[in-house]
Structure formats: C-alpha cells, structure tokens
C-alpha atoms as a PDB file:
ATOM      1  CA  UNK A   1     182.927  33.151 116.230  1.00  0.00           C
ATOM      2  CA  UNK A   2     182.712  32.705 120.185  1.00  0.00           C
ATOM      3  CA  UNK A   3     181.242  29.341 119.874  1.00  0.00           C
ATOM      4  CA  UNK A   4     184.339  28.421 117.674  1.00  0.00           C
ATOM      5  CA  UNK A   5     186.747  30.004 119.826  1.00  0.00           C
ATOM      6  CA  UNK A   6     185.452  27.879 122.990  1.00  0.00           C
ATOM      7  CA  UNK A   7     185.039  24.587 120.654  1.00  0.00           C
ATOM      8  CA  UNK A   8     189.234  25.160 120.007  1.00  0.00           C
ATOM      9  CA  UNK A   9     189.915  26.289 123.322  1.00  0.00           C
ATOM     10  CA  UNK A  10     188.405  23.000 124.601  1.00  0.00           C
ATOM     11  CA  UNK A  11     189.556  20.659 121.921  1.00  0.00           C
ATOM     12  CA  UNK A  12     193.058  22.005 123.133  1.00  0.00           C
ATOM     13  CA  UNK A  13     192.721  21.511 126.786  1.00  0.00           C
ATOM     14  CA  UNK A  14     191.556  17.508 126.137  1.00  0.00           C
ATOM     15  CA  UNK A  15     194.600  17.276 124.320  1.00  0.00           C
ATOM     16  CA  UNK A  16     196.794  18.680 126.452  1.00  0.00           C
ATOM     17  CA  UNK A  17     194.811  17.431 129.378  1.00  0.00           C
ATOM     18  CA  UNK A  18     196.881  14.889 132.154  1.00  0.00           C
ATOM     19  CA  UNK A  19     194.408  12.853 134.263  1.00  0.00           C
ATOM     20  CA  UNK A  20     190.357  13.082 134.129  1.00  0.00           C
ATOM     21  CA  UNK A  21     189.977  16.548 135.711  1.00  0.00           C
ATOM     22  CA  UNK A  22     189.908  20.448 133.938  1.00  0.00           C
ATOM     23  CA  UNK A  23     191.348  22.146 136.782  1.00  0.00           C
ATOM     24  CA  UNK A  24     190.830  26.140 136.555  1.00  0.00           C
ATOM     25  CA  UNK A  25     195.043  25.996 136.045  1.00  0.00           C
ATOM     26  CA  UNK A  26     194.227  24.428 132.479  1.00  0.00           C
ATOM     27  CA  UNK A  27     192.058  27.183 130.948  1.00  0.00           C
ATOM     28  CA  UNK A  28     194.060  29.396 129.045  1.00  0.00           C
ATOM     29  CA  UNK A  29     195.042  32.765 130.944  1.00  0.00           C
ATOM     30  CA  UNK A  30     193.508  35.148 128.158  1.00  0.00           C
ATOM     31  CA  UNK A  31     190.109  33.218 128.360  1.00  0.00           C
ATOM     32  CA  UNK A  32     189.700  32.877 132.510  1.00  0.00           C
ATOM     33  CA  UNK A  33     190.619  36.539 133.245  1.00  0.00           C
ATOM     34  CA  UNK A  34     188.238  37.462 135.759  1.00  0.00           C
ATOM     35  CA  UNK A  35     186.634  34.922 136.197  1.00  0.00           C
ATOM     36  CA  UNK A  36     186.724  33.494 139.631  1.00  0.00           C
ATOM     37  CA  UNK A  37     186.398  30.418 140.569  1.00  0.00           C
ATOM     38  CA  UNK A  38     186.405  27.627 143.536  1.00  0.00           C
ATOM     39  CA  UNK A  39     189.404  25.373 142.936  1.00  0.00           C
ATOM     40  CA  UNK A  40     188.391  21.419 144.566  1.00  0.00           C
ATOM     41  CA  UNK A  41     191.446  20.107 146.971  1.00  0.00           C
ATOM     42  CA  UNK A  42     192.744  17.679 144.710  1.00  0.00           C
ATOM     43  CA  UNK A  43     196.124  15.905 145.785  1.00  0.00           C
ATOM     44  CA  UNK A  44     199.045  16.139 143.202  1.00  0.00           C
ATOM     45  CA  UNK A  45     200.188  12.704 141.422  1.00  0.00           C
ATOM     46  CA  UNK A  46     203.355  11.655 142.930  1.00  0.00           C
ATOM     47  CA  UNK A  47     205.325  11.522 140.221  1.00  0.00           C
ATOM     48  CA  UNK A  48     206.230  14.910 137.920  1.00  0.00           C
ATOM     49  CA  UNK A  49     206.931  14.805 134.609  1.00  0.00           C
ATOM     50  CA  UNK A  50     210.608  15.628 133.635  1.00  0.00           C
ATOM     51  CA  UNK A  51     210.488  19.269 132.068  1.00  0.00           C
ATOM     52  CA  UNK A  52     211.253  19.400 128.086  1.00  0.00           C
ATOM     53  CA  UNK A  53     212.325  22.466 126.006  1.00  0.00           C
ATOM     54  CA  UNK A  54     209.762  24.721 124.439  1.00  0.00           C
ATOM     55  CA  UNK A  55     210.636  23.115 120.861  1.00  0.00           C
ATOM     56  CA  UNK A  56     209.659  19.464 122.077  1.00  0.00           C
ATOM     57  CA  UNK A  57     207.061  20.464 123.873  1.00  0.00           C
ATOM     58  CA  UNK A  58     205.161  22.445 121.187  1.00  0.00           C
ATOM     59  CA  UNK A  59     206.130  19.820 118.394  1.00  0.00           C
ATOM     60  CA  UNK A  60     204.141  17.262 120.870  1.00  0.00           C
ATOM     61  CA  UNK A  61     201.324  19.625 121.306  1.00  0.00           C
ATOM     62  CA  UNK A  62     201.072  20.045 117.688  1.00  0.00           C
ATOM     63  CA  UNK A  63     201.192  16.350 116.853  1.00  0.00           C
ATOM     64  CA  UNK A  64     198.525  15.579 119.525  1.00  0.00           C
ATOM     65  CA  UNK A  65     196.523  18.160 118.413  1.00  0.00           C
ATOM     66  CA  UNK A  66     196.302  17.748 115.052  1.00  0.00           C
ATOM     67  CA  UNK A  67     195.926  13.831 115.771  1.00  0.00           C
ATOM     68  CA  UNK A  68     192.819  14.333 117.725  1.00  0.00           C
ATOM     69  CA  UNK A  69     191.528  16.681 115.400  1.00  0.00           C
ATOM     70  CA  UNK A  70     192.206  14.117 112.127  1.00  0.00           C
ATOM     71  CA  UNK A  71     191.149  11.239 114.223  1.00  0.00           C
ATOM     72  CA  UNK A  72     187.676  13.403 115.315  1.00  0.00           C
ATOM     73  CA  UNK A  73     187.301  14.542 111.060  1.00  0.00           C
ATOM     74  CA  UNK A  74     187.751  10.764 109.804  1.00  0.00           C
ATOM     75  CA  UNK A  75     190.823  12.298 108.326  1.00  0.00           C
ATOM     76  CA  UNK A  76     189.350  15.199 106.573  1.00  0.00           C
ATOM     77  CA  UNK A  77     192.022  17.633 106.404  1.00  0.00           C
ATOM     78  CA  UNK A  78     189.190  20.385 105.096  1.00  0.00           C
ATOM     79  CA  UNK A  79     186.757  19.493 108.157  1.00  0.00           C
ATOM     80  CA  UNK A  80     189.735  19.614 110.258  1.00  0.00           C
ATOM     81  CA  UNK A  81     191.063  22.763 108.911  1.00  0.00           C
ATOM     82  CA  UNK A  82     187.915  24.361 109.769  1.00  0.00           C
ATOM     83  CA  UNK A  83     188.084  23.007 113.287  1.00  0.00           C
ATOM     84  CA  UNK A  84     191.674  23.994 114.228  1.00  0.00           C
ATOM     85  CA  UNK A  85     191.117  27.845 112.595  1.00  0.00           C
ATOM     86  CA  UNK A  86     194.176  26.790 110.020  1.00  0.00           C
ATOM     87  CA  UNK A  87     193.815  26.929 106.448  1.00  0.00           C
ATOM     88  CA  UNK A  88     194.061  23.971 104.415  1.00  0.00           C
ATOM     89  CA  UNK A  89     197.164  24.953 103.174  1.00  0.00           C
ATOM     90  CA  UNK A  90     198.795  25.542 105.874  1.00  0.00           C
ATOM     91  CA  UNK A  91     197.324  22.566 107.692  1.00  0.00           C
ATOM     92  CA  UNK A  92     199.158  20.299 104.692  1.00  0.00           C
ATOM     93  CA  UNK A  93     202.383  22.077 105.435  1.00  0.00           C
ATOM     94  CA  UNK A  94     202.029  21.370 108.869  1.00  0.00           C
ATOM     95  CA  UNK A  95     200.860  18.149 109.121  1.00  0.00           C
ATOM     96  CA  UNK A  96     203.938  17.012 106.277  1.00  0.00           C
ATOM     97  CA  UNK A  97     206.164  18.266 108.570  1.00  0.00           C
ATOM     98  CA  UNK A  98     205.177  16.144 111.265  1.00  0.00           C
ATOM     99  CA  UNK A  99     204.733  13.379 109.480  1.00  0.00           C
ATOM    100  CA  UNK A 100     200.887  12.708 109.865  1.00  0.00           C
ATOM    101  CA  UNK A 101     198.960  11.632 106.793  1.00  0.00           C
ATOM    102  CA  UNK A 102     195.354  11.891 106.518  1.00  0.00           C
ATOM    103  CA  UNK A 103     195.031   8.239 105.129  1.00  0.00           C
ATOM    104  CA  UNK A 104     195.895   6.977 108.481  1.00  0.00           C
ATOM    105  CA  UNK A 105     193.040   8.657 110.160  1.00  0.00           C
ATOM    106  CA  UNK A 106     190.344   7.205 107.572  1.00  0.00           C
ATOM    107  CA  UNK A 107     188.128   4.596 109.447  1.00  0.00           C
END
C-alpha cells in the first residue's frame, strides 16, 4: 500500500511538475510533514503563469494526469485504473468526460 501511495504521489508531481527540478514546495503537504529538508537557491523563472480558477485548473490536472497514466499503460484503462487508485468504472466515466479515449494511447 505505501509503495503505491508514493508510485501516485510521484506520478502526480511529474505531471504537475514545471521545469526539471522537484523542489520540497512540490511534495504534497500531508506526505512532507516533518520532514525537513535543505531547499537549493534556485532563481525563479521570470515569467509567472497567469492564475486560473480551481475548475480549470483541476480539469487540466485531470487531463494530464490521466494522459500520462494512458500514455505510460499503452492505453490500458484496467492497468491504468490500478495505477491511479480509480476503479475502472469510474476511470471510464472520467476519462468520457474529458474526452480521452483509450484507442489514442495504443502504440
């Protein structure tokens, strides 16, 4: 159960990752709790992103994700299904309601 935990938690932080560097601020809060650790001086890009709403941002987090995780399964939704913690079911739902079809992932 751990191992899977940290296997999501990581497949999420690639996704969601900007640049080439896991900075401490990427770990999720619940998971680096006490943990302490030695942040490296990096500089900050130049340019910000322009904030979005919550609803944007999680529909891109969800498309990415489940993207990665299709693209990673060679479209497998069950393989994928296992890897995300969803069930297949509701993987389907999801995935139909972003528009993402499994046949596109198939290599």
């Amino acid at each position: 159960g751990n191992v899977r935990e940290l296997e999501n938690v990581i497949e999420r932080m690639l996704v969601l990752l900007e640049g080439s560097v896991i900075r401490p601020s990427d770990i999720p809060v619940d998971i680096r709790e006490g943990i302490e650790v030695e942040t490296p001086q990096i500089s900050e890009p130049a340019l910000k992103t322009v904030p979005i709403d919550y609803k944007e941002a999680r529909v891109r987090f969800e498309t990415e994700y489940l993207k990665e995780i299709l693209d990673k399964t060679n479209g497998s939704v069950s393989e994928a299904a296992r890897i995300s913690g969803m069930s297949r079911r509701n993987l389907y739902e999801k995935m139909e309601k972003l528009g993402l079809q499994s046949q596109e992932f198939k290599k």
